[in-house]
Every structure is written in structure tokens, then in C-alpha cells.
Protein backbone atom coordinates (compact mmCIF):
# COMPACT_ATOMS: atom_id res chain seq x y z
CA UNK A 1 -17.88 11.20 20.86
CA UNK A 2 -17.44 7.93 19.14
CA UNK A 3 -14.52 5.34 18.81
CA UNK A 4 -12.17 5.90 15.85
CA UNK A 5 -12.33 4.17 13.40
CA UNK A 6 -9.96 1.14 12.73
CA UNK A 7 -9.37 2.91 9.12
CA UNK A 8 -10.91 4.79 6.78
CA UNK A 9 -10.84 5.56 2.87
CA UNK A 10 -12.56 8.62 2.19
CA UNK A 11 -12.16 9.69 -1.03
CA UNK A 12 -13.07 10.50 -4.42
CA UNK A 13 -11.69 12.49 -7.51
CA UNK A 14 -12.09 15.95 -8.24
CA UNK A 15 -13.97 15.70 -12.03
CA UNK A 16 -13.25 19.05 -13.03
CA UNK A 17 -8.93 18.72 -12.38
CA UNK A 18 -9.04 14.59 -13.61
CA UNK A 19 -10.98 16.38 -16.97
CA UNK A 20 -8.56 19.24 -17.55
CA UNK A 21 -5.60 16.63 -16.71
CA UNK A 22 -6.51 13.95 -19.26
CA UNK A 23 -7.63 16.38 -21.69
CA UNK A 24 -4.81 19.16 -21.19
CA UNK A 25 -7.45 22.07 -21.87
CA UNK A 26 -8.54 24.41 -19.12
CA UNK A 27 -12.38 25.42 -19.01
CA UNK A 28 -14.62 27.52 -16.96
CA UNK A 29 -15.26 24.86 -13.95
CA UNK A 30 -18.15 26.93 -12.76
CA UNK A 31 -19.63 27.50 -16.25
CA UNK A 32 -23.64 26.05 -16.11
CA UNK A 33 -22.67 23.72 -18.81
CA UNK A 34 -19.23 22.87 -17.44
CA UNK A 35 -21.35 19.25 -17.04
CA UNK A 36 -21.07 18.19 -20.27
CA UNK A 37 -17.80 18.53 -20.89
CA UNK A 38 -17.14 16.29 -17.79
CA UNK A 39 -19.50 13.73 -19.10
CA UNK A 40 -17.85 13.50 -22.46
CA UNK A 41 -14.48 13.29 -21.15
CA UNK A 42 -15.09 10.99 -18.07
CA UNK A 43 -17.65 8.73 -20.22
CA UNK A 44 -20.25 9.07 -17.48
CA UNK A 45 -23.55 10.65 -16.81
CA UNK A 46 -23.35 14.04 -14.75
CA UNK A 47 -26.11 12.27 -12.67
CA UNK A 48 -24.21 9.18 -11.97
CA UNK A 49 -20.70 10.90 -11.47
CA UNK A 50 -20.49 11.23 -7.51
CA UNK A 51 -21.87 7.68 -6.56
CA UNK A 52 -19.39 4.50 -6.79
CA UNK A 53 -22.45 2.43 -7.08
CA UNK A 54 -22.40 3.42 -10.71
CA UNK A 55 -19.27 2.74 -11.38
CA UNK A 56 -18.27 6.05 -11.66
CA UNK A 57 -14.19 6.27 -12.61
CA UNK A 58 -13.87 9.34 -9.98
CA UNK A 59 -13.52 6.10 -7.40
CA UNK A 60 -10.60 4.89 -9.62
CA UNK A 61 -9.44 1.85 -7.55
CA UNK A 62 -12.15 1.66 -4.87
CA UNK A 63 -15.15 -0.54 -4.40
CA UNK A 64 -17.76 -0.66 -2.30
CA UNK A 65 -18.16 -3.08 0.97
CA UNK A 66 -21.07 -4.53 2.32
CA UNK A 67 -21.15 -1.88 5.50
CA UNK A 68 -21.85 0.77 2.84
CA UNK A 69 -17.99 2.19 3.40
CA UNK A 70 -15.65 1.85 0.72
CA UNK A 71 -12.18 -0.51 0.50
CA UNK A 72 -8.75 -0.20 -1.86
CA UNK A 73 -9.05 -2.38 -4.40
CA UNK A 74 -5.48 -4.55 -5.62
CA UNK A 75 -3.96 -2.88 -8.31
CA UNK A 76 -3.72 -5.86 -10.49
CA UNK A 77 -7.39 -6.13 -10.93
CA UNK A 78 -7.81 -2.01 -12.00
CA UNK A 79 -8.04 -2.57 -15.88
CA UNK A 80 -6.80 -0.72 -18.72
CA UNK A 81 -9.37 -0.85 -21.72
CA UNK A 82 -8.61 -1.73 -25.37
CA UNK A 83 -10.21 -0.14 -28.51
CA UNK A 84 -13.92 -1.83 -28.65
CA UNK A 85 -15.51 -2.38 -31.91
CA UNK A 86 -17.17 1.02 -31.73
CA UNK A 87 -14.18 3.04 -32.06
CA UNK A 88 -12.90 1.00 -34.91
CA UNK A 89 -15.79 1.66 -37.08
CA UNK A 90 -17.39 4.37 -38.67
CA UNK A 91 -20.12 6.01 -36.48
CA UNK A 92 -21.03 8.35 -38.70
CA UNK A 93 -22.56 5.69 -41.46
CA UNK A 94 -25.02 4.37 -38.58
CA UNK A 95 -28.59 5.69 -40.28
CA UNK A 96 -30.95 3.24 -38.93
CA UNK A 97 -30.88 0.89 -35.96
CA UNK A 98 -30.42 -1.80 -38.21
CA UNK A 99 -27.12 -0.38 -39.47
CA UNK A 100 -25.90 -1.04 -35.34
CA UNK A 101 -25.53 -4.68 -36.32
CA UNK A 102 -22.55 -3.49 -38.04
CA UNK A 103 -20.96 -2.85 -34.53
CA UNK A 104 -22.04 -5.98 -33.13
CA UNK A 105 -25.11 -5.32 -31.80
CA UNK A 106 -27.12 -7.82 -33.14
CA UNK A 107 -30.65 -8.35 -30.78
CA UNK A 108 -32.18 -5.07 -30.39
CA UNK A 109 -35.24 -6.29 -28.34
CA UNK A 110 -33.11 -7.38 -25.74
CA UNK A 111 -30.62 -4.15 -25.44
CA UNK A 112 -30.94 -2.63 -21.86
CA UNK A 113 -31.73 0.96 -22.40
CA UNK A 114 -29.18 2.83 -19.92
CA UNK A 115 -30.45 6.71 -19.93
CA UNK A 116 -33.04 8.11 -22.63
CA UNK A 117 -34.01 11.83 -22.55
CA UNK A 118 -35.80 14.13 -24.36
CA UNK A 119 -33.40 17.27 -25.69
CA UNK A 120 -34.76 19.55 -28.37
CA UNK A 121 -37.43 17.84 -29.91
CA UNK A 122 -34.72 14.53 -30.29
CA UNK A 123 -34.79 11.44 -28.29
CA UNK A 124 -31.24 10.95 -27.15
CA UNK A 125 -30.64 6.98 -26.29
CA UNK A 126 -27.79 5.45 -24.24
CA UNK A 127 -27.72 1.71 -25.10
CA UNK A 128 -25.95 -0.61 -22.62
CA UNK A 129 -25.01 -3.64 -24.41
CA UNK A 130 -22.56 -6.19 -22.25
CA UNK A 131 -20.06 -7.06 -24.76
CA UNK A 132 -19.01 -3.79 -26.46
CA UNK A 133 -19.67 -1.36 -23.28
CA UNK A 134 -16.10 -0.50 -22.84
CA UNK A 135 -16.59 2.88 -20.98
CA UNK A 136 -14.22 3.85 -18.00
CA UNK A 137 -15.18 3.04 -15.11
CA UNK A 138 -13.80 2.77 -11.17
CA UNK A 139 -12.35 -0.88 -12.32
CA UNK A 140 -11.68 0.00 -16.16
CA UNK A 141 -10.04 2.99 -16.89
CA UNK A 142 -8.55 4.60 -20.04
CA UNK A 143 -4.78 4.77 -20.28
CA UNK A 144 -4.71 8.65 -19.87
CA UNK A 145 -6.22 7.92 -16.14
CA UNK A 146 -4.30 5.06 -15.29
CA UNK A 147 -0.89 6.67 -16.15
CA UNK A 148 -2.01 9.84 -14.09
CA UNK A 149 -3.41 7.98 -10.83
CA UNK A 150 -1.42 4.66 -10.73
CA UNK A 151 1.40 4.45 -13.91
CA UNK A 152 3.63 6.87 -12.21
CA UNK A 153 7.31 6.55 -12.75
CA UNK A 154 10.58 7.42 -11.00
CA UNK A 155 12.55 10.14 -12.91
CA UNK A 156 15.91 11.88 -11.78
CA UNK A 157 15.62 9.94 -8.04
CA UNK A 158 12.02 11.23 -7.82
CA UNK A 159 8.54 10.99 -8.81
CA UNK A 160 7.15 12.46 -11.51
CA UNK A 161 3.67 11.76 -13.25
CA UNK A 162 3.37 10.89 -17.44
CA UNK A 163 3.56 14.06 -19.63
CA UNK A 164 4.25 16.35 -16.05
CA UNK A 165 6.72 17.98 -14.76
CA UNK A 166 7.74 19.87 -11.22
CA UNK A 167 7.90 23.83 -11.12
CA UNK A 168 8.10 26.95 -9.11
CA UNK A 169 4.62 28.51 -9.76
CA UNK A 170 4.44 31.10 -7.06
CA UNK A 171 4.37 32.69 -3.90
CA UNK A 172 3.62 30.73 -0.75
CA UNK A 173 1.27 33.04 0.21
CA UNK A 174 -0.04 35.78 -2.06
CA UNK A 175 -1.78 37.89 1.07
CA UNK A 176 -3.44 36.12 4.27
CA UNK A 177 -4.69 32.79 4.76
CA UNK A 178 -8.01 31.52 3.45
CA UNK A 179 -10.73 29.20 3.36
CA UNK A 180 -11.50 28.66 0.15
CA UNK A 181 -7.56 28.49 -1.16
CA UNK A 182 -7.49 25.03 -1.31
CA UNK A 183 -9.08 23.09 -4.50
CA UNK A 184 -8.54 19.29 -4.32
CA UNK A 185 -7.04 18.19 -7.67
CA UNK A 186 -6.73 15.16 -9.99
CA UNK A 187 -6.13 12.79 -6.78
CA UNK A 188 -8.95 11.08 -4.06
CA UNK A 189 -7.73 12.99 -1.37
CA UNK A 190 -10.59 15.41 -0.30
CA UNK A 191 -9.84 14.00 2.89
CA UNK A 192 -6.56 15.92 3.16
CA UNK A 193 -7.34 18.97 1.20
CA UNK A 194 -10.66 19.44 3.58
CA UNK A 195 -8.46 19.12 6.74
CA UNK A 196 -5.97 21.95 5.49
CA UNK A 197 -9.31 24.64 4.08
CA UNK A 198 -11.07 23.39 8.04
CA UNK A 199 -7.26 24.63 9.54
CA UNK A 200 -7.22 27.93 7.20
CA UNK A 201 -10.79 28.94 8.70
CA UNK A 202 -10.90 28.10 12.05
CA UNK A 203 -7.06 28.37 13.24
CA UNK A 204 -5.96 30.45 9.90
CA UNK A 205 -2.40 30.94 12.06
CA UNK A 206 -1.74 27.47 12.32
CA UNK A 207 -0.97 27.82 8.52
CA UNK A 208 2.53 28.78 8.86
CA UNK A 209 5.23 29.57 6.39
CA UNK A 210 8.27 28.41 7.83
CA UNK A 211 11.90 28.48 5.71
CA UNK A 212 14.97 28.21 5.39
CA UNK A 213 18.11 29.08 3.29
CA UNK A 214 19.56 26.12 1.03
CA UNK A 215 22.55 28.56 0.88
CA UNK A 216 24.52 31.49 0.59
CA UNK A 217 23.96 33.45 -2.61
CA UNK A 218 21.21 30.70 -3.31
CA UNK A 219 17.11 31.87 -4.44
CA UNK A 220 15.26 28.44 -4.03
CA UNK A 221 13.55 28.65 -0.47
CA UNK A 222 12.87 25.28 1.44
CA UNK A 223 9.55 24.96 3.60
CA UNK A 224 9.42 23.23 6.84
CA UNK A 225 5.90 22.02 7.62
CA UNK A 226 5.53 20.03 10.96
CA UNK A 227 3.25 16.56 10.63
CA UNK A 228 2.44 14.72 13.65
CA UNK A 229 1.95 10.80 14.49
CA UNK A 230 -1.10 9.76 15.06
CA UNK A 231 -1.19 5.97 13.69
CA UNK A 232 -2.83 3.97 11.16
CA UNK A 233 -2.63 5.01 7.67
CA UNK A 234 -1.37 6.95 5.89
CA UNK A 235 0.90 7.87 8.92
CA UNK A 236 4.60 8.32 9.65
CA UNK A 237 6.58 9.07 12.54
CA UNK A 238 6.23 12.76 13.92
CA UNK A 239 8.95 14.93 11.61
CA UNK A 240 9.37 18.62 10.47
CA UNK A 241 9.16 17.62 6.47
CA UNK A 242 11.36 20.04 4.14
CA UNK A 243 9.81 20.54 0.48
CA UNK A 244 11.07 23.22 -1.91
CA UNK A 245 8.57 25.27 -4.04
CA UNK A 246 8.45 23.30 -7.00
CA UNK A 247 4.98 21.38 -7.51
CA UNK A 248 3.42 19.60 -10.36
CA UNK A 249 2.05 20.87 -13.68
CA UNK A 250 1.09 19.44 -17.20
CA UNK A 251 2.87 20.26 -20.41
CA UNK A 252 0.35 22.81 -20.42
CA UNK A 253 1.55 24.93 -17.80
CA UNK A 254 -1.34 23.76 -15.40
CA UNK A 255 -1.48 22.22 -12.14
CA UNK A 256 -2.25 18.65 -11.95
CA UNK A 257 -2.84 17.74 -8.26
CA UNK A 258 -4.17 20.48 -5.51
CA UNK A 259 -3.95 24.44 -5.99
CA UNK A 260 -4.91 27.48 -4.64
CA UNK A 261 -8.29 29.90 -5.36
CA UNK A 262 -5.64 32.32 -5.42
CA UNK A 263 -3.86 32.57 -8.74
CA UNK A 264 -0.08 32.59 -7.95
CA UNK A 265 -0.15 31.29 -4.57
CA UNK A 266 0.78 27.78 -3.65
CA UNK A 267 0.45 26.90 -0.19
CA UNK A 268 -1.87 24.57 -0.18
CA UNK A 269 -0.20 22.60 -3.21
CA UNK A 270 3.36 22.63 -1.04
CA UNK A 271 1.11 21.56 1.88
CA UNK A 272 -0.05 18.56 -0.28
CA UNK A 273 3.21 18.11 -1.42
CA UNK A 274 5.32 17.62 2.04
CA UNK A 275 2.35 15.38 3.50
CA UNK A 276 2.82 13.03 0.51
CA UNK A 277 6.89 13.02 1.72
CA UNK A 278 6.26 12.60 4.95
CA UNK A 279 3.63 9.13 4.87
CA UNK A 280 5.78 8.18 1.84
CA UNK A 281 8.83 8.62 4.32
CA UNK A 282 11.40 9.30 1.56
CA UNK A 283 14.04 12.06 1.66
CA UNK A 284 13.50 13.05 -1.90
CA UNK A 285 11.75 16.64 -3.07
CA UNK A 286 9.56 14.91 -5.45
CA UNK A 287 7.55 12.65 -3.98
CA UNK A 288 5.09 10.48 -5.42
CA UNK A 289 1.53 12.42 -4.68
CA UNK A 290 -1.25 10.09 -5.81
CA UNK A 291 0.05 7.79 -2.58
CA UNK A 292 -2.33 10.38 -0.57
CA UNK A 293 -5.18 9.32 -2.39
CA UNK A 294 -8.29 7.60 0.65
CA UNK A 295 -7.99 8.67 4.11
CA UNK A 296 -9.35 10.14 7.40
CA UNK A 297 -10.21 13.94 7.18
CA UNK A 298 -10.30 13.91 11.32
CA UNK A 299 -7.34 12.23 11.85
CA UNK A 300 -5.37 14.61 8.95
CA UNK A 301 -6.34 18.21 11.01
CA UNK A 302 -4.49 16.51 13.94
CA UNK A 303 -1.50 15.58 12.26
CA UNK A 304 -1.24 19.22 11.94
CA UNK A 305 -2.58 20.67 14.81
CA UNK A 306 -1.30 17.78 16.84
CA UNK A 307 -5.11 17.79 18.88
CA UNK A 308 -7.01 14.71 20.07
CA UNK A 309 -9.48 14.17 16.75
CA UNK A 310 -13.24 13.06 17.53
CA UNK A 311 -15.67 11.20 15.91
CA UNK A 312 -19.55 12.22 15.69
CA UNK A 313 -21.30 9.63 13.23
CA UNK A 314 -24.69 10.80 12.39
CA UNK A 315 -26.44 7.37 12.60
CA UNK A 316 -26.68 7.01 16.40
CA UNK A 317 -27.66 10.79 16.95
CA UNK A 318 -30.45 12.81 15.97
CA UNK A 319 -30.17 15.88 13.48
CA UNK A 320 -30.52 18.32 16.68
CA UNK A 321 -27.48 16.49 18.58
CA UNK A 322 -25.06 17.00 15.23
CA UNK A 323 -26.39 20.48 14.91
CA UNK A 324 -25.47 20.92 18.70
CA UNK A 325 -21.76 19.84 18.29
CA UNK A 326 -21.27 22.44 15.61
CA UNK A 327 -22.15 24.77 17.84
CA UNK A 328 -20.05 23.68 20.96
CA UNK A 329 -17.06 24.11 18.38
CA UNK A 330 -18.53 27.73 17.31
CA UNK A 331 -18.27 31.61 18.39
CA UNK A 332 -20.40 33.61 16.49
CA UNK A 333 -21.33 31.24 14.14
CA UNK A 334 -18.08 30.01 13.20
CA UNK A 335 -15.94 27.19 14.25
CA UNK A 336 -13.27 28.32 15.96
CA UNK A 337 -12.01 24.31 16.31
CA UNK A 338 -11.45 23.15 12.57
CA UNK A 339 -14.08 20.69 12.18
CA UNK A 340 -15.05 18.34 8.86
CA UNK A 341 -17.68 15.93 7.85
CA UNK A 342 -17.81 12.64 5.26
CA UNK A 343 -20.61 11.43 3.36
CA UNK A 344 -21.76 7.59 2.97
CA UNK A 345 -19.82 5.14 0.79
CA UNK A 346 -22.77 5.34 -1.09
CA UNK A 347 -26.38 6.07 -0.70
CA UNK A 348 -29.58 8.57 -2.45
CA UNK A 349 -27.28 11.31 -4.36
CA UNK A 350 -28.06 11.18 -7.95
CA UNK A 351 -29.36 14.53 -8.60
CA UNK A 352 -28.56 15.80 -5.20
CA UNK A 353 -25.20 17.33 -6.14
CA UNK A 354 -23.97 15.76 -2.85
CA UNK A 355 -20.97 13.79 -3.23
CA UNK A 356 -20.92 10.29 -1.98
CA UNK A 357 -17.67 8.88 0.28
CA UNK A 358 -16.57 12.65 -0.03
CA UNK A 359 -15.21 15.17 2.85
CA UNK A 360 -16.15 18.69 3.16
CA UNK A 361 -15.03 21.52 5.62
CA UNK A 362 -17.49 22.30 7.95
CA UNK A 363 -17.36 26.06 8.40
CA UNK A 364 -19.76 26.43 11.23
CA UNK A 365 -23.74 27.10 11.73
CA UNK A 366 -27.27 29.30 10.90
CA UNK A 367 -30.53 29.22 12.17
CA UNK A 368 -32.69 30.98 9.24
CA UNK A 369 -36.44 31.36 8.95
CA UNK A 370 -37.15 28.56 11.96
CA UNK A 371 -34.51 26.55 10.14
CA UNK A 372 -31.09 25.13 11.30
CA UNK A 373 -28.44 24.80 8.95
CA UNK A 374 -24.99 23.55 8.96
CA UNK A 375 -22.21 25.26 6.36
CA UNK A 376 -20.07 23.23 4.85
CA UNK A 377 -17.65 23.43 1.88
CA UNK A 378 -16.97 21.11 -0.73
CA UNK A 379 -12.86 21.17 -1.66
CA UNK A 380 -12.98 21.07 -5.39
CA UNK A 381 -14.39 24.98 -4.63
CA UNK A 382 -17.64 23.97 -6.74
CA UNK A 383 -20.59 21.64 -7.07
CA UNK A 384 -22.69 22.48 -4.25
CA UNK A 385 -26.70 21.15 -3.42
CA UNK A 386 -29.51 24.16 -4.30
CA UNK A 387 -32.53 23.34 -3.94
CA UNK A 388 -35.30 22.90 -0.61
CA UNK A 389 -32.72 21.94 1.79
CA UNK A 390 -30.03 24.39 1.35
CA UNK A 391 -30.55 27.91 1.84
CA UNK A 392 -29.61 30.74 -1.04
CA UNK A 393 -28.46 34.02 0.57
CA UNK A 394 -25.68 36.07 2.72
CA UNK A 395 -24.41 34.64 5.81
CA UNK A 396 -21.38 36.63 8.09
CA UNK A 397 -19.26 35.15 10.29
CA UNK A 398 -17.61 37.37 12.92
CA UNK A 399 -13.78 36.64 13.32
CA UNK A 400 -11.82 38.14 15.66
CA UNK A 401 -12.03 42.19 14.78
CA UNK A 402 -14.30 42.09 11.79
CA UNK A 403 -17.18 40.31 9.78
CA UNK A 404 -16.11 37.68 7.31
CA UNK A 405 -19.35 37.25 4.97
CA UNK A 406 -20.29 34.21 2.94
CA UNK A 407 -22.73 34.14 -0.17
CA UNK A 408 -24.56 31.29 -0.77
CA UNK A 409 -25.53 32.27 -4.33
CA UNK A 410 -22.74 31.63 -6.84
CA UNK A 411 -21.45 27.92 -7.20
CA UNK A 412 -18.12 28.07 -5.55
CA UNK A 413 -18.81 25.12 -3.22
CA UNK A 414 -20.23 26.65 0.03
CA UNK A 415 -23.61 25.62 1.11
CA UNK A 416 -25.53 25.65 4.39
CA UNK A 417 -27.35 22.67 4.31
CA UNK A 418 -30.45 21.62 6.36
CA UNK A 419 -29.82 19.66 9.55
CA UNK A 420 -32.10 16.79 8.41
CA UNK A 421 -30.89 16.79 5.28
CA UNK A 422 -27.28 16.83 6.58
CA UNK A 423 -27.94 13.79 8.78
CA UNK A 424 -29.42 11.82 5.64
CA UNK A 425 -26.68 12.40 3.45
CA UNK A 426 -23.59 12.49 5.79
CA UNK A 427 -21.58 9.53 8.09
CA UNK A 428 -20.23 11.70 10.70
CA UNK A 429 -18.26 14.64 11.76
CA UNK A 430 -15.42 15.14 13.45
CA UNK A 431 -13.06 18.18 14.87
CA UNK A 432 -9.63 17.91 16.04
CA UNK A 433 -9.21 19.82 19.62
């Protein structure tokens, strides 16, 4: 194993709950075309989405450092844009590129061409000119996203987000624990939400639903999750944290910040909630969640499991070693220690479907067809790699008294990704135990 590190700030937005948040519409996340409603709403090519090195607003208030990891930028230099020229004139009167002088853009031979593609029989151009590009970005961001990941205001001695509110949505649990509950929301911590689906799958008991009465002839329940010190940040002093049911939707009725694959359950959204009271280390039931964005996926397992977390980082080991260490934390296939991995601040994934500074769950291990894979899932619960490195089929897992199988068709975020290919696009690994 490897020294911890000092600190880390894994982390980036899920698109598809920042797009239904700042739009207040609910679409089909998993949808083939889901893409271009994510690049009209987030301003940003699909291709250069998952990669701060574009600029890409999903790394709201992060930049990258010169070790290839990523640092919290100060607030007062995260921008909020003003109308540009372009969206005070009339687009639709633009017949000619002449008639672009009209918006300011005045030297046509010396535009910088951004993106140009060919889409039914029409060349489609994306023009990046200096002084009217006003897109979002990770350091200039629309007011919508500002208010929702930094603009938060106290309301009633609490926390609340703009144009949200808190409510009882649910049941904790709807049947048993699972995997594939958890789906990060409109907040960088994948860190977190990878921690808790790594927990559900490997240790699926350690999920507990503890509560209490708030009093006699009283309905709303009080959960008591236990949290564990085990320094740095985004750390508090070991505590059982008390949260009630209520978490936070839109005036749309839909959840904001994390959820469950389960409609009507809410566990891993009251999960979310009571770590966001306990390393804001306030009293109050509505604590202020976007203060869990950026952290350490390894070190988050064992502030619930209270384990000893270890570090793996792929540099100084060869694909065969990392594939090994999955295994040592493995029966059957599966980890049976809940074990996660983070990609590179930034690196080779446009196109890849990889997501860069991200965490993912890593569910355990195949060897297919002479090949070695390592399964991993992503926590929005889509956007997965397909193509030579990952393999497309069924995969079982056994777990305790029975077969728990896995398809690797259908984009709901699980993959099994080559070994190579894993050690190329991930930092390290690392299992609490």
C-alpha cells in the first residue's frame, strides 16, 4: 500500500442532475440522445464535458495543478456571467457571415474555429472568438449554477438551496440494500456517493437503518447514522449524526442532490444528508449539502466502516499488480471489502466516456476470453466506456446463498474495464479494511 495522501479533491458534477436542476425538466438520462440536451443546457461539447482541461463547468470551482490533481479554487474569483452581445441581438437575421459583424465579430480570417462537423449534409461551425465567448465554464458560470452550487442561503435556522425546498419523499428502504441505489446528484461529491454504493455491495449490512421516536403520538422518524474520525477534510469528530427524512427537491417535485435507483426510497439521499451535518458540525436538520462537494472516496468508506483505508496508485505498479489487489479483496469475483478507484485530474478522455478526477465503485473482477478485467461503477448510474477495452456481456457474482448477475449491455454505469486500460485512465485504488 501507499502513503495517504495529505488531501484530496476528487470530484466532479453529475451532468445529467446539474441539467434537470437548472432547467427544472426531467428527461430520459439514459436516452441515446440524452447528449444533446446536456450540451445545450451546460453550453459544452458532450466530448469535452468530463475533462477540466476544457473548462468544462461540471468542475465548478476547481482548477487544475501542475501534478495533474486538481485544487479548490477561492470563491471570489468563480464568476457570474452577464448577457454578451449575442444574446442581445437577433440571431435569427444572421444570413451570411458578413451579417456576424453585427455581433461584433469583425475579422473573420482570424476567428479560431472551436468544433466543425459534418451533420446531415450541413456543416455545423462553433466559432471561438475571445471577446464575446461568454459560455459557462468551471470559472464562469451562469446564475442558475452559481445559486445552486455556491449562492445558498440560510432559511428558518437552516440551509436551503434557491427555488428548493426540504421534504419527506419516501421510505428509507423500499426492500434490501443495493448497489446501484445510489445516483450522485447536482453536487462534486462522487467521492462520497461511490464510498456508500462500494459499502451497499460489499458489506450491504453495514447499511443500517437505525431510529428513533421524536415523541409520543409523533410520525416523523429520526435516523441515527454513525460517522467516524479519521482527519483531514472534510472530517469531524467521531458522532452518531441524527437527520429526519426530509431531503431536498426543486419546485418541481424532484430531487436536487443524491437519490436512489429505487423510486421511493431514500437512503442514500439521508446518508448524504447526515454526512453533510456531521463535517459541517451544526445541530440543525438542514444542513448545507454542496459543503460535501471534493474529497477522498477511501478515506469516506472508513468513516463508515471505521477500517484502516489504503492507497494503491496505479503509477508505481503494473496493470497485473492492481488487478491482483482486486482480487485479494474478492470471493467469487466480488469484493467482499468495499473497495473504489479515482481517475486523473486530467488526462486522454475525450471520447472515452471515462470521467476525469471522478470516483467509481469498484465491484470486483473477470478474466474473459484471455482477458482480465476490473468492474467498476460509475455513481451517476450512467455513462459508461464501450468499446475495445470494456467487455459487453453477463457477468454473476456469487454472494453469500445465491448468484447476483450483472449485464454489461444497457448504459446504467457498470463496466468491466480492461486492466491496461484501467491503469491508463485511473490514479489509484483504495479499500477500507
Amino acid at each position: 500500500m501507499d502513503q495517504a495522501p495529505k488531501e484530496m479533491f476528487v470530484g466532479v458534477i453529475n451532468p445529467y442532475a446539474l441539467t434537470e436542476a437548472i432547467t427544472g425538466r426531467k428527461f430520459d438520462w439514459k436516452d441515446a440522445k440524452s447528449f444533446q440536451i446536456l450540451e445545450q443546457a451546460l453550453e459544452t461539447n458532450y466530448s469535452e464535458l468530463f475533462d477540466i482541461k476544457f473548462n468544462s463547468p461540471l468542475y465548478a470551482g476547481l482548477q487544475l495543478a501542475k501534478d495533474n490533481t486538481v485544487k479548490v479554487m477561492k470563491a471570489e474569483d468563480i464568476k457570474v456571467r452577464s448577457a454578451s452581445k449575442l444574446e442581445t441581438i437577433n440571431l435569427s437575421t444572421i444570413r451570411n457571415l458578413k451579417d456576424l459583424s453585427a455581433a461584433g465579430v469583425k475579422d473573420l480570417n482570424n476567428v479560431e474555429v472551436k468544433d466543425a462537423r459534418l451533420a446531415n449534409g450541413e456543416v455545423k461551425v462553433t466559432l471561438n472568438v475571445p471577446k464575446l465567448n461568454n459560455t459557462i465554464t468551471n470559472v464562469m458560470l451562469s446564475p442558475a449554477i452559481k445559486d445552486l452550487l455556491f449562492n445558498s442561503l440560510p432559511v428558518n435556522n437552516g440551509w436551503t438551496p434557491a427555488n428548493c425546498s426540504w421534504s419527506d419523499r419516501g421510505n428509507f428502504f423500499n426492500d434490501v440494500t443495493e448497489f446501484n441505489d445510489p445516483i450522485q446528484g447536482a453536487i462534486g461529491n462522487c467521492y462520497f456517493i461511490a464510498a456508500i454504493a462500494a459499502l451497499a455491495w460489499a458489506t450491504p449490512y453495514a447499511i443500517e437503518h437505525k431510529v428513533r421516536a421524536t415523541g409520543v403520538g409523533e410520525t416523523e422518524r429520526v435516523n441515527a447514522i454513525q460517522f467516524f474520525t479519521k482527519g483531514g477534510g472534510k472530517d469531524a469528530p467521531s458522532k452518531l449524526i441524527e437527520v429526519t427524512d426530509n431531503t431536498i427537491i426543486n419546485n418541481y417535485s424532484n430531487p436536487v442532490y443524491c437519490r436512489s435507483n429505487d423510486t421511493g426510497e431514500i437512503w442514500p439521499a439521508v446518508y448524504e444528508k447526515a454526512f453533510a451535518k456531521w463535517i459541517n458540525q451544526t445541530n440543525d436538520d438542514k444542513p448545507d449539502i454542496t459543503k460535501t462537494a471534493y474529497g477522498d472516496p477511501v478515506k469516506a468508506i472508513a468513516q463508515l466502516n471505521n477500517k484502516t483505508p489504503l492507497y494503491y496508485y496505479t503509477s508505481t505498479r503494473t496493470a497485473d499488480q492492481l488487478y491482483g489487489i482486486v482480487r485479494e479483496n474478492s470471493m467469487s469475483m466480488k469484493t467482499i471489502n468495499p473497495m473504489v478507484a479515482w481517475t486523473h485530474g486530467s488526462g486522454n478522455y475525450s471520447g472515452s466516456n471515462i470521467v476525469a478526477n471522478h470516483a467509481y465503485t469498484i465491484l470486483g473482477w473477470a478474466f474473459i476470453n484471455n482477458k482480465s478485467y476490473i468492474i467498476l461503477r460509475n455513481p451517476w448510474g450512467v455513462t459508461e466506456p464501450n468499446g475495445l477495452n470494456s467487455y459487453q456481456g453477463l457477468i454473476s457474482f456469487f454472494d453469500n446463498s445465491f448468484w447476483r448477475p450483472i449485464n454489461m449491455i444497457g448504459n446504467d454505469g457498470v463496466f468491466a474495464l480492461e486492466i491496461n486500460a484501467f491503469k491508463t485512465y485511473f490514479a489509484g485504488m483504495g479499500v477500507a479494511k
